[in-house]
Protein backbone atom coordinates (compact mmCIF):
# COMPACT_ATOMS: atom_id res chain seq x y z
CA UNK A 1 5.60 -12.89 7.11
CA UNK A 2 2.61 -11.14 5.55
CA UNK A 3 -0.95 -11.40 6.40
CA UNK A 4 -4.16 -9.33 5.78
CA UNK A 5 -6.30 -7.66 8.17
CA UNK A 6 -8.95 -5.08 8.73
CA UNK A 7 -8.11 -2.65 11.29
CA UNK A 8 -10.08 -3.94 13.33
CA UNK A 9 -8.56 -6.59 13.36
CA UNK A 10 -5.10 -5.76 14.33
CA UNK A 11 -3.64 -4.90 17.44
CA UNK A 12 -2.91 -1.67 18.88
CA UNK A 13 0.63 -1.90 18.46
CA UNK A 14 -0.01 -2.88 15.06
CA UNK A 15 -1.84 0.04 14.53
CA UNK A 16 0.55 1.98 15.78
CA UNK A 17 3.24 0.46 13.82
CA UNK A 18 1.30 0.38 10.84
CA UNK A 19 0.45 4.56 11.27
CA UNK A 20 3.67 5.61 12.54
CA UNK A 21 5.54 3.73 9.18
CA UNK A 22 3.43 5.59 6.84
CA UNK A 23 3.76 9.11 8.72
CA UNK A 24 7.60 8.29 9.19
CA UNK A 25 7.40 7.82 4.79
CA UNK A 26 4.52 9.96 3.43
CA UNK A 27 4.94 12.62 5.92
CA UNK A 28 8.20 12.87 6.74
CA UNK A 29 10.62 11.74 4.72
CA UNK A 30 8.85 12.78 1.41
CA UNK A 31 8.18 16.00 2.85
CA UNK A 32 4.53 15.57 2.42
CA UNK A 33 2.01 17.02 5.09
CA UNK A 34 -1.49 15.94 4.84
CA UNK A 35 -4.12 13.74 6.62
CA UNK A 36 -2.44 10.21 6.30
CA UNK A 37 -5.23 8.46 8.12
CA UNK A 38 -8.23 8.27 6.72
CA UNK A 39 -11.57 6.49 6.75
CA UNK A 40 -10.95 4.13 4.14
CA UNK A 41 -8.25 2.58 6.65
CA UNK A 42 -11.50 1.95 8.83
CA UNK A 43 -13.92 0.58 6.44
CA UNK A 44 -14.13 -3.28 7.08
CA UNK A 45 -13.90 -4.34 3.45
CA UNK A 46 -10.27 -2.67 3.72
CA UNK A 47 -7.56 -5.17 3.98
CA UNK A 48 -4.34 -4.06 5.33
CA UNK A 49 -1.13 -6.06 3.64
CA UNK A 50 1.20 -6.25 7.04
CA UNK A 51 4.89 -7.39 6.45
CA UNK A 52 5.76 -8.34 9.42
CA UNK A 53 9.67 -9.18 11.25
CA UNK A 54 8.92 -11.63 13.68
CA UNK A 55 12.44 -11.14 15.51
CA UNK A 56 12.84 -12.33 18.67
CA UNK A 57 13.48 -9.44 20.58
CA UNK A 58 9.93 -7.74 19.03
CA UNK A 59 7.27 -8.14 16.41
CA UNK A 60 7.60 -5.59 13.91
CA UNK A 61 5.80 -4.13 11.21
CA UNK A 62 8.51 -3.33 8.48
CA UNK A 63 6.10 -2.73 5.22
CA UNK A 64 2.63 -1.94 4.30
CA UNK A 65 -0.18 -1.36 2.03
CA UNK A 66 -3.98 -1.50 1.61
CA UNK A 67 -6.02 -3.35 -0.93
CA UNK A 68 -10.32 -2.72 -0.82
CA UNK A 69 -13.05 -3.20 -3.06
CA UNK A 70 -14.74 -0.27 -5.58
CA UNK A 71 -17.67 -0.05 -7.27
CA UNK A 72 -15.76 -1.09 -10.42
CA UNK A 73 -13.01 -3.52 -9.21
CA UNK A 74 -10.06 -3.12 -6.31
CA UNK A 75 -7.80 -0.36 -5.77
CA UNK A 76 -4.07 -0.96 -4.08
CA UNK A 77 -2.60 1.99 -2.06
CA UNK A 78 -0.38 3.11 0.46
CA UNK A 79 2.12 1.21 0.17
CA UNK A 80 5.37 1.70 2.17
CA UNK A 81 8.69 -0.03 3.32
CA UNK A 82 10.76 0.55 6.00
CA UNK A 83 14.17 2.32 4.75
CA UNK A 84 16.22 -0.38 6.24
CA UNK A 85 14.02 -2.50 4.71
CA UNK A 86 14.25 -1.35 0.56
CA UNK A 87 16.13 -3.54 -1.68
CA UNK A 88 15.52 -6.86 0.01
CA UNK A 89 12.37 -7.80 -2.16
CA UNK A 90 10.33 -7.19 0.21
CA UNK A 91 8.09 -4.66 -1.99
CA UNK A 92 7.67 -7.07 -4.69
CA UNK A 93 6.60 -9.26 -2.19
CA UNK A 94 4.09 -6.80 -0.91
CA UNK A 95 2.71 -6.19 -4.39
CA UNK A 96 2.52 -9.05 -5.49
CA UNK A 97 0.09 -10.72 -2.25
CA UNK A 98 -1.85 -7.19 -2.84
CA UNK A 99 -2.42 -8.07 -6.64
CA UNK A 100 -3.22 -11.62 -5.44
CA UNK A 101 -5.59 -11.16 -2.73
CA UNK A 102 -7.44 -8.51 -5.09
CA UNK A 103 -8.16 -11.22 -7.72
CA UNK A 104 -11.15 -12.03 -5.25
CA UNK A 105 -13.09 -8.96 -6.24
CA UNK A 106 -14.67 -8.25 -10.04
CA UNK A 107 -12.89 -6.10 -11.92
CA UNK A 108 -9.69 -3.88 -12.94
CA UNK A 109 -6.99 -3.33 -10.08
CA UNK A 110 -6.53 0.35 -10.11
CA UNK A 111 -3.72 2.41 -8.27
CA UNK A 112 -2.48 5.76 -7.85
CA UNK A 113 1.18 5.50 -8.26
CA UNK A 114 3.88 7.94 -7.87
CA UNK A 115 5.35 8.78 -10.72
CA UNK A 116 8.31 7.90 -10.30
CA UNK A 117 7.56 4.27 -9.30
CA UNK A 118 5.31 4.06 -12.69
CA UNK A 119 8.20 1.78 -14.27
CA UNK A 120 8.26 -0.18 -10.87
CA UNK A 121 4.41 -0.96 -10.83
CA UNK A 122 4.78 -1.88 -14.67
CA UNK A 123 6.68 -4.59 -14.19
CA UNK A 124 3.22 -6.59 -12.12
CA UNK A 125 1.47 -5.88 -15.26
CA UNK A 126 -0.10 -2.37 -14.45
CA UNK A 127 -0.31 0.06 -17.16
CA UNK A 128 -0.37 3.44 -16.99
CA UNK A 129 -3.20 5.89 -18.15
CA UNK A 130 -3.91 9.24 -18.68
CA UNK A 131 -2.10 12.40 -17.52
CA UNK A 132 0.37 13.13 -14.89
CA UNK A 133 -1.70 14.53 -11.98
CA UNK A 134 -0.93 16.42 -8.74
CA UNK A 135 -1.63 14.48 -5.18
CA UNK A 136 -0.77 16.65 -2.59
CA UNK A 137 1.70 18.18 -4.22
CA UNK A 138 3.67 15.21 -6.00
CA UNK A 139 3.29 13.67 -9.42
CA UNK A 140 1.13 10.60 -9.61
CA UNK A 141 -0.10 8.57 -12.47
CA UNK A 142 -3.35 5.93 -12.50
CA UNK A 143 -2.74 2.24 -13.12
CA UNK A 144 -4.58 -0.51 -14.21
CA UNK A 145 -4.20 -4.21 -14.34
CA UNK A 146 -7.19 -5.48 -16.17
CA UNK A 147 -8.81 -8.19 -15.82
């Protein structure tokens, strides 16, 4: 299942869940220390994409991402899925409700992808511009999916 939600929103345990999946990605496995919680997460025009397991046993958030407005259209970001998770189509699933729900706002979608994942996001329609830059320490490249 995946639904939207400001963090207010969302449960504690989804908060949790949601925070511990990105630190257990961005931090850990790529190696990758920095602040991974930030205000934007807190802003109420932030939407949080949740891709949730309802098992049984436990409800579980297996993949994320964040979609808000700018000045100048939407941006799409932090997007994560669980390792045991990759290669299901899940992700495209992810991106592809992010894109959707950001059709709402006037304006270019805009990301920050890594750059190895620049052939990934190209396949939604997002084109990459300008240079190869440095974000904290690994190669990113901005998108765009105009509009």
């Amino acid at each position: 299942m995946i639904a939207f939600k400001s963090l207010h929103e969302m449960t504690p345990l989804e908060v949790h869940q949601l925070y511990k999946l990105r630190v257990d990605v961005f931090v850990a496995e790529q190696d990758c220390p920095y602040n991974e919680i930030d205000d934007q997460d807190a802003n109420p025009d932030t939407r949080h994409i949740l891709a949730i397991d309802d098992a049984p046993s436990a409800t579980t958030v297996v993949g994320c991402a964040r979609v808000f407005p700018t000045d100048t259209g939407s941006r799409f970001g932090r997007f994560v899925v669980r390792p045991d998770y990759r290669g299901t189509g899940l992700g495209h699933e992810i991106v592809r409700a992010g894109i959707e729900y950001t059709q709402r706002w006037p304006g270019d979608l805009v990301i920050e992808a890594q750059a190895g994942l620049v052939g990934y996001y190209s396949q939604f329609g997002l084109v990459a511009e300008g240079e190869e830059f440095l974000d904290t320490g690994i190669p990113h490249r901005r998108m765009r999916l105009r509009r």
